[in-house]
C-alpha atoms as a PDB file:
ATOM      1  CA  UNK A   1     219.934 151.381 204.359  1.00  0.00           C
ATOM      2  CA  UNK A   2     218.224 152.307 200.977  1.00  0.00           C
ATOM      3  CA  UNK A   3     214.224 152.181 201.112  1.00  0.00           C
ATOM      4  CA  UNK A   4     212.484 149.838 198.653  1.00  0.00           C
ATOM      5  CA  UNK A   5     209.157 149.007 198.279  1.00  0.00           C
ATOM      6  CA  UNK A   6     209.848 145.768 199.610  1.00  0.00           C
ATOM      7  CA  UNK A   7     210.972 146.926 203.156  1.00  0.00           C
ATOM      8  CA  UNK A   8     208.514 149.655 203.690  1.00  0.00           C
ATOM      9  CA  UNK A   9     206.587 149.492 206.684  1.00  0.00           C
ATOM     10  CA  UNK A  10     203.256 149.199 205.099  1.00  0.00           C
ATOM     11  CA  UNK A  11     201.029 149.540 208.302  1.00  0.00           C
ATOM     12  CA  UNK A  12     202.621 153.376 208.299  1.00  0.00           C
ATOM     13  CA  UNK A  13     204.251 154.742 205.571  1.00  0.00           C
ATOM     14  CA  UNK A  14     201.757 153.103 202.697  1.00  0.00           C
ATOM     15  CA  UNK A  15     198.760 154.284 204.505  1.00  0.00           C
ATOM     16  CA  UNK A  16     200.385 157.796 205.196  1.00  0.00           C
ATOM     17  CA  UNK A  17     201.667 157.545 200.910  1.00  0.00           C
ATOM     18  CA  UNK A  18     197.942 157.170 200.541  1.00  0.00           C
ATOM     19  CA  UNK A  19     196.644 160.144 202.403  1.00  0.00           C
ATOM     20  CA  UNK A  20     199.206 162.267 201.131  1.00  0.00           C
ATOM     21  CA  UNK A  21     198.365 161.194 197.310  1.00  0.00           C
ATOM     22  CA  UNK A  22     195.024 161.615 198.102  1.00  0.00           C
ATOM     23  CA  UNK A  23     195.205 165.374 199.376  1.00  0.00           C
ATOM     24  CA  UNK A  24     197.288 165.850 196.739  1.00  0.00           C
ATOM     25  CA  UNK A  25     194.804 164.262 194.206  1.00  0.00           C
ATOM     26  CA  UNK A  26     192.933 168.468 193.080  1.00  0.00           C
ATOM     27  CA  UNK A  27     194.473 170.314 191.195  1.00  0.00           C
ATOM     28  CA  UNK A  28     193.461 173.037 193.755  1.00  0.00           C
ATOM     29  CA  UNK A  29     195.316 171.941 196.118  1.00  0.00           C
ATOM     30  CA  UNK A  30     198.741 171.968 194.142  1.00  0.00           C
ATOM     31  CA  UNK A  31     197.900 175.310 193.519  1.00  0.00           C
ATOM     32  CA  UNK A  32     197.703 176.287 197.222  1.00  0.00           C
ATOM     33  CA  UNK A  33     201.166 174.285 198.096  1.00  0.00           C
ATOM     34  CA  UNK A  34     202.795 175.848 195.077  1.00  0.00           C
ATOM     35  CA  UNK A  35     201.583 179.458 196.360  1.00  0.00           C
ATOM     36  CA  UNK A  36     202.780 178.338 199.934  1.00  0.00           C
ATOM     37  CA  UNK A  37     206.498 177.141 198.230  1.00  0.00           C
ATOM     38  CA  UNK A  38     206.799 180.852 197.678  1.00  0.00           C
ATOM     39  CA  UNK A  39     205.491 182.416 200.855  1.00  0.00           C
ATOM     40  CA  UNK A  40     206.621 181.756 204.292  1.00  0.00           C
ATOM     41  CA  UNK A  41     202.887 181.957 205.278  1.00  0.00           C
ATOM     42  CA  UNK A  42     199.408 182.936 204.267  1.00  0.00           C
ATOM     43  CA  UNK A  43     196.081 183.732 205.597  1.00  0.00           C
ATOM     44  CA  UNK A  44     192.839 182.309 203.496  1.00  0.00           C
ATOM     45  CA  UNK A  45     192.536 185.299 202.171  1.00  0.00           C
ATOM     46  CA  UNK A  46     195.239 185.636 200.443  1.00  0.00           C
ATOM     47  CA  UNK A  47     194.730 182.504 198.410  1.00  0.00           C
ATOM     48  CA  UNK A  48     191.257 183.756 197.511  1.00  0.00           C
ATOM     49  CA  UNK A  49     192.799 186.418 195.714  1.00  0.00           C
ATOM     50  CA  UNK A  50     195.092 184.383 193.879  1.00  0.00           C
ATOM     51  CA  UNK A  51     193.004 181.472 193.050  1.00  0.00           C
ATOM     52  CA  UNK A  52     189.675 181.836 191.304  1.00  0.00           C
ATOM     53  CA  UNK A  53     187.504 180.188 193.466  1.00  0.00           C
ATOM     54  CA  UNK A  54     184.874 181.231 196.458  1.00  0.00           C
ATOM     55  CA  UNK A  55     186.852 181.270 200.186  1.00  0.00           C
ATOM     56  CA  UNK A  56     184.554 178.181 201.124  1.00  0.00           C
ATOM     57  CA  UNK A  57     185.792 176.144 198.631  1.00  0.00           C
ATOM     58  CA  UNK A  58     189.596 177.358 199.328  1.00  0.00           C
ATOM     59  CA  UNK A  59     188.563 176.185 203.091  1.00  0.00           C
ATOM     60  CA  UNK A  60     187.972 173.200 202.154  1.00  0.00           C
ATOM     61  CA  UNK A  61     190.897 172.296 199.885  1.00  0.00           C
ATOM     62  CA  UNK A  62     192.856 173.932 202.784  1.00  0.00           C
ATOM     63  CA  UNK A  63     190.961 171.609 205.136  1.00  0.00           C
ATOM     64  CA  UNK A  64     192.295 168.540 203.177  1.00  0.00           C
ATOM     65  CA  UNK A  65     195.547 169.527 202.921  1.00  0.00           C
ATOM     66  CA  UNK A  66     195.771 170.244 207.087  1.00  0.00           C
ATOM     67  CA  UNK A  67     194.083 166.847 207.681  1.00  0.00           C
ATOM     68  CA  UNK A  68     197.025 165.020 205.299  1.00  0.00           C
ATOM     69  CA  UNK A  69     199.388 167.134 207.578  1.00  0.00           C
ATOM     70  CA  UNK A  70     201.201 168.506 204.338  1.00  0.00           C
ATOM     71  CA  UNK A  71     200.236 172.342 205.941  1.00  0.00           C
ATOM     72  CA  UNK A  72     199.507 173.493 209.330  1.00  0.00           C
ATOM     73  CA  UNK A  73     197.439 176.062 210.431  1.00  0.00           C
ATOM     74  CA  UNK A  74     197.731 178.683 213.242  1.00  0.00           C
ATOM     75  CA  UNK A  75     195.038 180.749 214.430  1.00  0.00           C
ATOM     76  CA  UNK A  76     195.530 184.368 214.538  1.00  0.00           C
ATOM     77  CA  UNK A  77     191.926 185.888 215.067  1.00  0.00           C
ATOM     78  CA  UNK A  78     190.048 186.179 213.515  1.00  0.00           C
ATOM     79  CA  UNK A  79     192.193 184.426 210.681  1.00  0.00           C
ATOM     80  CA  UNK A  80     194.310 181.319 210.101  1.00  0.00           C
ATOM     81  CA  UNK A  81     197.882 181.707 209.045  1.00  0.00           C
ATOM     82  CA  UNK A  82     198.742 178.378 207.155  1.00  0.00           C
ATOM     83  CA  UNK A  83     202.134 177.333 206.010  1.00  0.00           C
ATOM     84  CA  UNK A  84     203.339 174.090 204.189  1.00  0.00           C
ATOM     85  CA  UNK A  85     204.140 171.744 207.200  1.00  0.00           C
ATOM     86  CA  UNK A  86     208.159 171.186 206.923  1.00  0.00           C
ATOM     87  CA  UNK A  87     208.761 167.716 208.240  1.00  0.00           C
ATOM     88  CA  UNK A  88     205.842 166.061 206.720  1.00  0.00           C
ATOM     89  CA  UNK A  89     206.288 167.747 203.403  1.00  0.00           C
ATOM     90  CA  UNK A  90     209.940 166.063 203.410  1.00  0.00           C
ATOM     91  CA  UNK A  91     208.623 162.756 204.988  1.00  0.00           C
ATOM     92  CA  UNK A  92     205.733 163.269 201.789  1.00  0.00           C
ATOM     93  CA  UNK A  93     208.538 163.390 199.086  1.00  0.00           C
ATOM     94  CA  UNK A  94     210.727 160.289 200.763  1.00  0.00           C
ATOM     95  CA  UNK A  95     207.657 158.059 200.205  1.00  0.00           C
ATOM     96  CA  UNK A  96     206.745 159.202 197.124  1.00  0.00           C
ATOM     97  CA  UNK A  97     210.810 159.107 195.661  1.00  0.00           C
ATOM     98  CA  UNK A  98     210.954 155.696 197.026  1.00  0.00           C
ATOM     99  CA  UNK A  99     207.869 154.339 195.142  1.00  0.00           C
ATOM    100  CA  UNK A 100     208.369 156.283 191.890  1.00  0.00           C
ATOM    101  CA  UNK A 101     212.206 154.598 192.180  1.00  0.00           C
ATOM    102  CA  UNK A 102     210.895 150.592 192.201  1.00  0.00           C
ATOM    103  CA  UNK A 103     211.740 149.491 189.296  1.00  0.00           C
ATOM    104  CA  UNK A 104     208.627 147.958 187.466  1.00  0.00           C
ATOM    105  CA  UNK A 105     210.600 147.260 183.765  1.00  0.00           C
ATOM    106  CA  UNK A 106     212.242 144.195 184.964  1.00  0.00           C
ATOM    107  CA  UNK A 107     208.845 142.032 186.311  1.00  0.00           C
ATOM    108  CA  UNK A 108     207.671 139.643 184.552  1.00  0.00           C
ATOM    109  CA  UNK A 109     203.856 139.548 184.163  1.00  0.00           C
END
């Protein structure tokens, strides 16, 4: 069955759209999932040497993006390995493909 707008569960899968929009809502945090695309994993660290910001504030955006359940994090003291979360990051694009494919031309207003 094709997903439309019309027969998504909103209870789940709009609330879930939302949180994943939302934690994808800083440019930051693209940033971090586009470093992750390329690595299989990375520690905090590494991102603070890639992105110009102070480790707390790559905690945080790293925070965000654990808490939408786009990465996960695994802790290898005294440092977190983090890598982009597989199945939510595919469930993340299904939601997203199916609202940017409604078809909004066609309403009348």
């Amino acid at each position: 069955m094709k997903r439309t707008l019309e027969n998504i569960n909103y209870k789940e899968d709009t609330e879930l759209l939302a949180r994943f929009a939302k934690a994808l809502g800083h440019p930051t945090r693209i940033a971090i999932l586009k470093h992750l695309e390329n690595q299989s994993c990375c520690f905090t660290g590494d991102l603070v040497d890639v992105l110009p910001l102070a480790q707390s504030t790559v905690s945080q955006h790293l925070k965000e993006l654990k808490n939408a359940g786009l990465i996960q994090g695994e802790l290898k003291p005294p440092k977190i390995k983090y890598c982009i979360n597989q199945k939510n990051w595919e469930r993340a694009k299904l939601l997203f493909e199916t609202l940017f494919n409604y078809d909004l031309t066609n309403k009348k207003y």
